[in-house]
Protein backbone atom coordinates (compact mmCIF):
# COMPACT_ATOMS: atom_id res chain seq x y z
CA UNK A 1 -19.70 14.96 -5.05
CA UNK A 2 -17.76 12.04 -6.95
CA UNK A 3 -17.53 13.84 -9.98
CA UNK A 4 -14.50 12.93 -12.64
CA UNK A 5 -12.63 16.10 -12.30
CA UNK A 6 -12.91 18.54 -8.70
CA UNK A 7 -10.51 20.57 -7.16
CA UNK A 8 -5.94 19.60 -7.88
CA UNK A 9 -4.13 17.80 -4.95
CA UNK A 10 -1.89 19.83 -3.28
CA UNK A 11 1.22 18.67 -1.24
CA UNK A 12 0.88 18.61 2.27
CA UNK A 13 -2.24 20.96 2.55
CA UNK A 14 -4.82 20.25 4.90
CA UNK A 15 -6.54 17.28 3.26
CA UNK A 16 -3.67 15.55 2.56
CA UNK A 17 -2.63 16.00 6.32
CA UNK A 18 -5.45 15.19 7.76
CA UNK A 19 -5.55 11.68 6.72
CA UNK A 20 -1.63 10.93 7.52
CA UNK A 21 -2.47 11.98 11.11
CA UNK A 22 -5.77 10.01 11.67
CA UNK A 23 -3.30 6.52 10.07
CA UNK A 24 -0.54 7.63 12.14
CA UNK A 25 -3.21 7.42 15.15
CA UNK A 26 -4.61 4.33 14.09
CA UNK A 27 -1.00 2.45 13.63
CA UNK A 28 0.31 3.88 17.12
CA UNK A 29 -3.40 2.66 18.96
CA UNK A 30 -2.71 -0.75 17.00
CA UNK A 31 1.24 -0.92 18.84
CA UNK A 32 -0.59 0.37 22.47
CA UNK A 33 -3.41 -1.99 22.21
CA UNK A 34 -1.64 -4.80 21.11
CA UNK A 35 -1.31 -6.55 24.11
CA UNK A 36 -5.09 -6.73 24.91
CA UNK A 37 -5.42 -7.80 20.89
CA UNK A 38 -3.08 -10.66 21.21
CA UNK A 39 -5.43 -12.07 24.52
CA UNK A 40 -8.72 -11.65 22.63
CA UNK A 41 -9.67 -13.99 20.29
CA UNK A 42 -12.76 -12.15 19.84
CA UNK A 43 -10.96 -9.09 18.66
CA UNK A 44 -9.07 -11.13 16.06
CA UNK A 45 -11.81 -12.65 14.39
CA UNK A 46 -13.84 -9.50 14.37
CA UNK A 47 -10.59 -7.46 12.48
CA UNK A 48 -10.29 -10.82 10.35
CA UNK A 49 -13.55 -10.31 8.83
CA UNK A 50 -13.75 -6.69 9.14
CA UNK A 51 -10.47 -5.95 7.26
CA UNK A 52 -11.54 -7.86 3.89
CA UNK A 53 -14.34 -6.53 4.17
CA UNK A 54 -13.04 -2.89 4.23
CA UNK A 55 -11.01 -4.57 1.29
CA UNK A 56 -13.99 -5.35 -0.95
CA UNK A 57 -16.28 -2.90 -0.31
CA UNK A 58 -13.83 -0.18 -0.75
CA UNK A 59 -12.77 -2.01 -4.48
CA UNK A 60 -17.00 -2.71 -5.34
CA UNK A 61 -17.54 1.25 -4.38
CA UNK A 62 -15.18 1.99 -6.66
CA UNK A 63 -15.15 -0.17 -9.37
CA UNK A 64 -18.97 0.29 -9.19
CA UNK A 65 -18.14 4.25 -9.43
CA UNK A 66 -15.64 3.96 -12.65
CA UNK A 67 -18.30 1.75 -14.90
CA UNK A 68 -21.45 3.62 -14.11
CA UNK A 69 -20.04 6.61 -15.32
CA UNK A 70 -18.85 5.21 -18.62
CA UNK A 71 -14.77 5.80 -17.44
CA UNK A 72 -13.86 1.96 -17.14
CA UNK A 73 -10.45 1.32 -19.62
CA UNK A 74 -8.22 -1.94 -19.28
CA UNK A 75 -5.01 0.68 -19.70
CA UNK A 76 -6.19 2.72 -16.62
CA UNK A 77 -8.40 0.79 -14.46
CA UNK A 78 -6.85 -2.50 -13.35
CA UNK A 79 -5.53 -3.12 -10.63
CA UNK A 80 -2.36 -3.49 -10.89
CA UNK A 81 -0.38 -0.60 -9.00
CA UNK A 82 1.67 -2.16 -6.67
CA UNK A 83 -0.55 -0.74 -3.74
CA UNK A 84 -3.47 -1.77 -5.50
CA UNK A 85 -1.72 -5.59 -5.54
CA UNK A 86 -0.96 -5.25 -2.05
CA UNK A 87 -4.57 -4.37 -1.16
CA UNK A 88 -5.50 -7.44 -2.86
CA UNK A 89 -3.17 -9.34 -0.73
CA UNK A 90 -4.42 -7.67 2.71
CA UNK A 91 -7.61 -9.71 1.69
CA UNK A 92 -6.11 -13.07 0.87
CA UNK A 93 -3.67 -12.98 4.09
CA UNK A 94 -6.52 -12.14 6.48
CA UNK A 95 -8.41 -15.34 4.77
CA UNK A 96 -5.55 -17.39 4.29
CA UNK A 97 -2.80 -16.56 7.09
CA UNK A 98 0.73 -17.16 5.54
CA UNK A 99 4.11 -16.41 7.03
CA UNK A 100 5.37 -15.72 3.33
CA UNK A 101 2.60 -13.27 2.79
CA UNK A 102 3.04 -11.67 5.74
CA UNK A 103 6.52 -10.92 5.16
CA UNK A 104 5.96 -9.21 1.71
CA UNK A 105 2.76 -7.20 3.43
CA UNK A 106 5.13 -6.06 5.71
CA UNK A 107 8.06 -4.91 3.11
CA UNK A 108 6.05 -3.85 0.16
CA UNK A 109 2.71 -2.73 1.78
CA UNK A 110 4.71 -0.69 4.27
CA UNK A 111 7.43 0.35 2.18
CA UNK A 112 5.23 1.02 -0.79
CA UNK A 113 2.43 2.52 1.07
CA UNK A 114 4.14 5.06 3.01
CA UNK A 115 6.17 6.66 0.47
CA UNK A 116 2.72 6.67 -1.57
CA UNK A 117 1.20 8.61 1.40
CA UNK A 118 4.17 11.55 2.10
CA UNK A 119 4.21 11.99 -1.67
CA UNK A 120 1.01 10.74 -3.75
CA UNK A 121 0.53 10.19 -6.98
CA UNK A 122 -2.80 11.65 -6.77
CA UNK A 123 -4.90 14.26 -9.11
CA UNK A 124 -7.79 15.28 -7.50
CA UNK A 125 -8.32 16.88 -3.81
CA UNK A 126 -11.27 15.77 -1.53
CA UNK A 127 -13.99 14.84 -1.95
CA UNK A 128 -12.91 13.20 -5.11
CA UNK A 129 -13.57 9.00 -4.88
CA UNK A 130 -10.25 8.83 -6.46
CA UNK A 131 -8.54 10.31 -3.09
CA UNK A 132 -11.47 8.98 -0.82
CA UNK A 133 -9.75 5.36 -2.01
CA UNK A 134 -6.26 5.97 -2.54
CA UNK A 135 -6.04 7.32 1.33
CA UNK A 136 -8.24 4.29 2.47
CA UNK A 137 -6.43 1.95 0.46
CA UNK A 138 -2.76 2.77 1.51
CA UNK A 139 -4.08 3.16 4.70
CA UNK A 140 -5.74 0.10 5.62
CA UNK A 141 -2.38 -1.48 3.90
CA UNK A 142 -0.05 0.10 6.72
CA UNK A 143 -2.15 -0.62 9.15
CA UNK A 144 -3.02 -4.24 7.61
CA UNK A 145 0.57 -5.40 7.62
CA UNK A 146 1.23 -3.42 11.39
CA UNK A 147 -1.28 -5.78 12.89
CA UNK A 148 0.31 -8.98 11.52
CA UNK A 149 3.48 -7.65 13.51
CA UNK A 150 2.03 -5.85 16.31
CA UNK A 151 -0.79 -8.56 17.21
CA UNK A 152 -0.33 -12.03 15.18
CA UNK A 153 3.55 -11.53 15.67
CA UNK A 154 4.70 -13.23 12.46
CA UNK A 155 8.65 -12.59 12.56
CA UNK A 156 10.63 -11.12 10.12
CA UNK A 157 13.71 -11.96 9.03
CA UNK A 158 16.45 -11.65 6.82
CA UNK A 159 15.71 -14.10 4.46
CA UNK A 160 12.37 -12.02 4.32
CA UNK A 161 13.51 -9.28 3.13
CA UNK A 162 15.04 -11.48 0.17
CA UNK A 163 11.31 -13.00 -0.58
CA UNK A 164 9.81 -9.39 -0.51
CA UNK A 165 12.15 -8.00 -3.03
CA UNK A 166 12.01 -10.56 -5.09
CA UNK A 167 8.32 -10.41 -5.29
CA UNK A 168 8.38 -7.05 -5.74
CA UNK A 169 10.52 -7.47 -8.83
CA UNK A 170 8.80 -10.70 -10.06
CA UNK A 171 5.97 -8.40 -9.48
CA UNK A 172 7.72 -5.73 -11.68
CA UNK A 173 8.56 -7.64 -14.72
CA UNK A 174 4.78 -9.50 -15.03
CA UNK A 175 3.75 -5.66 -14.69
CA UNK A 176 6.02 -4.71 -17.83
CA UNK A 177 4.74 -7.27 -20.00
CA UNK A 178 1.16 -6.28 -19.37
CA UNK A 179 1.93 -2.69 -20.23
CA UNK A 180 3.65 -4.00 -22.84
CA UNK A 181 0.84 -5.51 -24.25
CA UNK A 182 -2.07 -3.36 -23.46
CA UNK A 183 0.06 -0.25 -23.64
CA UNK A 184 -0.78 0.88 -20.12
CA UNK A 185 1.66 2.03 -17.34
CA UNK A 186 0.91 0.23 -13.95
CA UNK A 187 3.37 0.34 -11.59
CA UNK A 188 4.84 3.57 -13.79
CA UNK A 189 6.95 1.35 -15.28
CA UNK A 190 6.78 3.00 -18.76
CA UNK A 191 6.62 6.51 -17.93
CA UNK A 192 6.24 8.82 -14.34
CA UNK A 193 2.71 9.95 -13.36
CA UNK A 194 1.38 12.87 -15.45
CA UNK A 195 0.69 14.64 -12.47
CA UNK A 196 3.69 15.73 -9.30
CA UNK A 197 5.56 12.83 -7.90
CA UNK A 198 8.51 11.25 -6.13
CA UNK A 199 9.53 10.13 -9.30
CA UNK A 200 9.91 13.66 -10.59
CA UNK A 201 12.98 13.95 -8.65
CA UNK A 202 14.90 10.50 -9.73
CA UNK A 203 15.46 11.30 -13.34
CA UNK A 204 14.20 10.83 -16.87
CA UNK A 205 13.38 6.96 -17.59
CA UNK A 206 14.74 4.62 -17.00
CA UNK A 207 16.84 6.29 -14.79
CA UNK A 208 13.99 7.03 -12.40
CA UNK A 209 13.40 3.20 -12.39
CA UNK A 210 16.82 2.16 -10.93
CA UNK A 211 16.92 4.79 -8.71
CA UNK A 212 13.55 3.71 -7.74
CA UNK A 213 14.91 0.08 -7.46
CA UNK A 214 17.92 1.30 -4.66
CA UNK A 215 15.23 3.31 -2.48
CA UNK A 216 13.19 0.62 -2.02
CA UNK A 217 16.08 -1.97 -1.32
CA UNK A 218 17.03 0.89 1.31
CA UNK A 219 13.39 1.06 2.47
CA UNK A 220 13.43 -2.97 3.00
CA UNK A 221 16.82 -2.33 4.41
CA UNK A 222 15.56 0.45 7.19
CA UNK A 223 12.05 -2.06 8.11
CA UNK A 224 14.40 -5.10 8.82
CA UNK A 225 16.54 -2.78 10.87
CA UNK A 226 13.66 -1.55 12.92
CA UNK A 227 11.95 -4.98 13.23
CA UNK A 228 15.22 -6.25 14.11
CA UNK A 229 16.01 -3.81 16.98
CA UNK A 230 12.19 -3.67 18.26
CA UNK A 231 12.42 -7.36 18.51
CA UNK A 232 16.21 -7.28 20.52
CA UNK A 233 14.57 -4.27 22.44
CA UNK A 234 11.51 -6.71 23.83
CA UNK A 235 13.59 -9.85 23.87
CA UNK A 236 11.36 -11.77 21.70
């Protein structure tokens, strides 16, 4: 079932369908129910030890996957994608609530997650682990930083969106020297994704990167503007 190599990802075919519709779901029940979340403290602590767990079981599964079958590599299998840092930070903010975290879960696990989701990076079709994790993983992420919004209401501001990108580059440039050193390509930093991509369509490197750098600035841009106009909208 979890073998190395299965069946090539397609675009927007059924499997990879399937799961934007059942995160879709879970986001909108999130925004319906969040009214009943915010009055039950029971709820909250249940999702606050539920979600890390989700979190580590979903990294042991597959960490545990990689090494037994001999394909572990420091170049390959750290984590160190920037959904794969995010999804380390889901963890720590349901642990450690932080305003500061919760504004760069919202920016860069949103941002990040969804346009990983509509076009991802991804080689292998179900039931491959590989896509088993990457759709649980930038799920749980969107849905992670929607209920630090929806239900815990942490506010976002302007001055957010500042701290978010500049983690995200801070982020970007301790990235680059690992690569540098280990000669790996987290992040895609030193080269796009051997297999299809959004960065196909930005442009040899570095082009892609800059281009790359404006789209999510415009992402961050649009997430303020809807937080911003969702909060005027409910007067709070």
């Amino acid at each position: 079932m979890f073998a190395f190599e299965g069946a090539r990802f397609q675009f927007y075919s059924i499997s990879h369908i399937v799961p934007l519709i059942i995160i879709a779901a879970a986001a909108a029940a999130l925004y319906f129910f969040r009214r009943f979340l915010q009055q039950s403290a029971v709820s909250k602590r249940i999702i606050g030890i539920i979600i890390p767990f989700l979190v580590l079981t979903a990294f042991a599964l597959q960490f545990i996957w990689i090494v037994s079958r001999g394909y572990f590599n420091i170049r390959y299998s750290l984590p160190l994608h920037l959904c794969d840092i995010t999804f380390m930070l889901v963890f720590f903010l349901c642990l450690f609530p932080n305003k500061y975290l919760a504004e760069i879960m919202y920016f860069i696990g949103i941002g990040g997650a969804l346009q990983a989701l509509l076009t991802p990076a991804l080689a292998y079709d179900f039931p491959h682990i590989n896509y088993l994790f990457f759709f649980a993983e930038h799920g749980l992420v969107i849905v992670s930083a929607l209920y630090f919004v929806f239900v815990k209401k942490y506010h976002i501001t302007l001055k957010s969106l500042f701290r978010a990108f500049l983690f995200f580059n801070v982020t970007g440039v301790i990235v680059l020297g690992v690569n540098l050193i280990l000669g790996s390509n987290y992040m895609f930093i030193m080269k796009k994704p051997a297999f299809p991509s959004l960065f196909d369509l930005l442009g040899p490197w570095p082009v892609y990167l800059v281009i790359a750098e404006m789209i999510a600035a415009a992402v961050f841009g649009l997430l303020y503007l809807l937080f911003f106009i969702a909060q005027r909208k409910n007067g709070n």
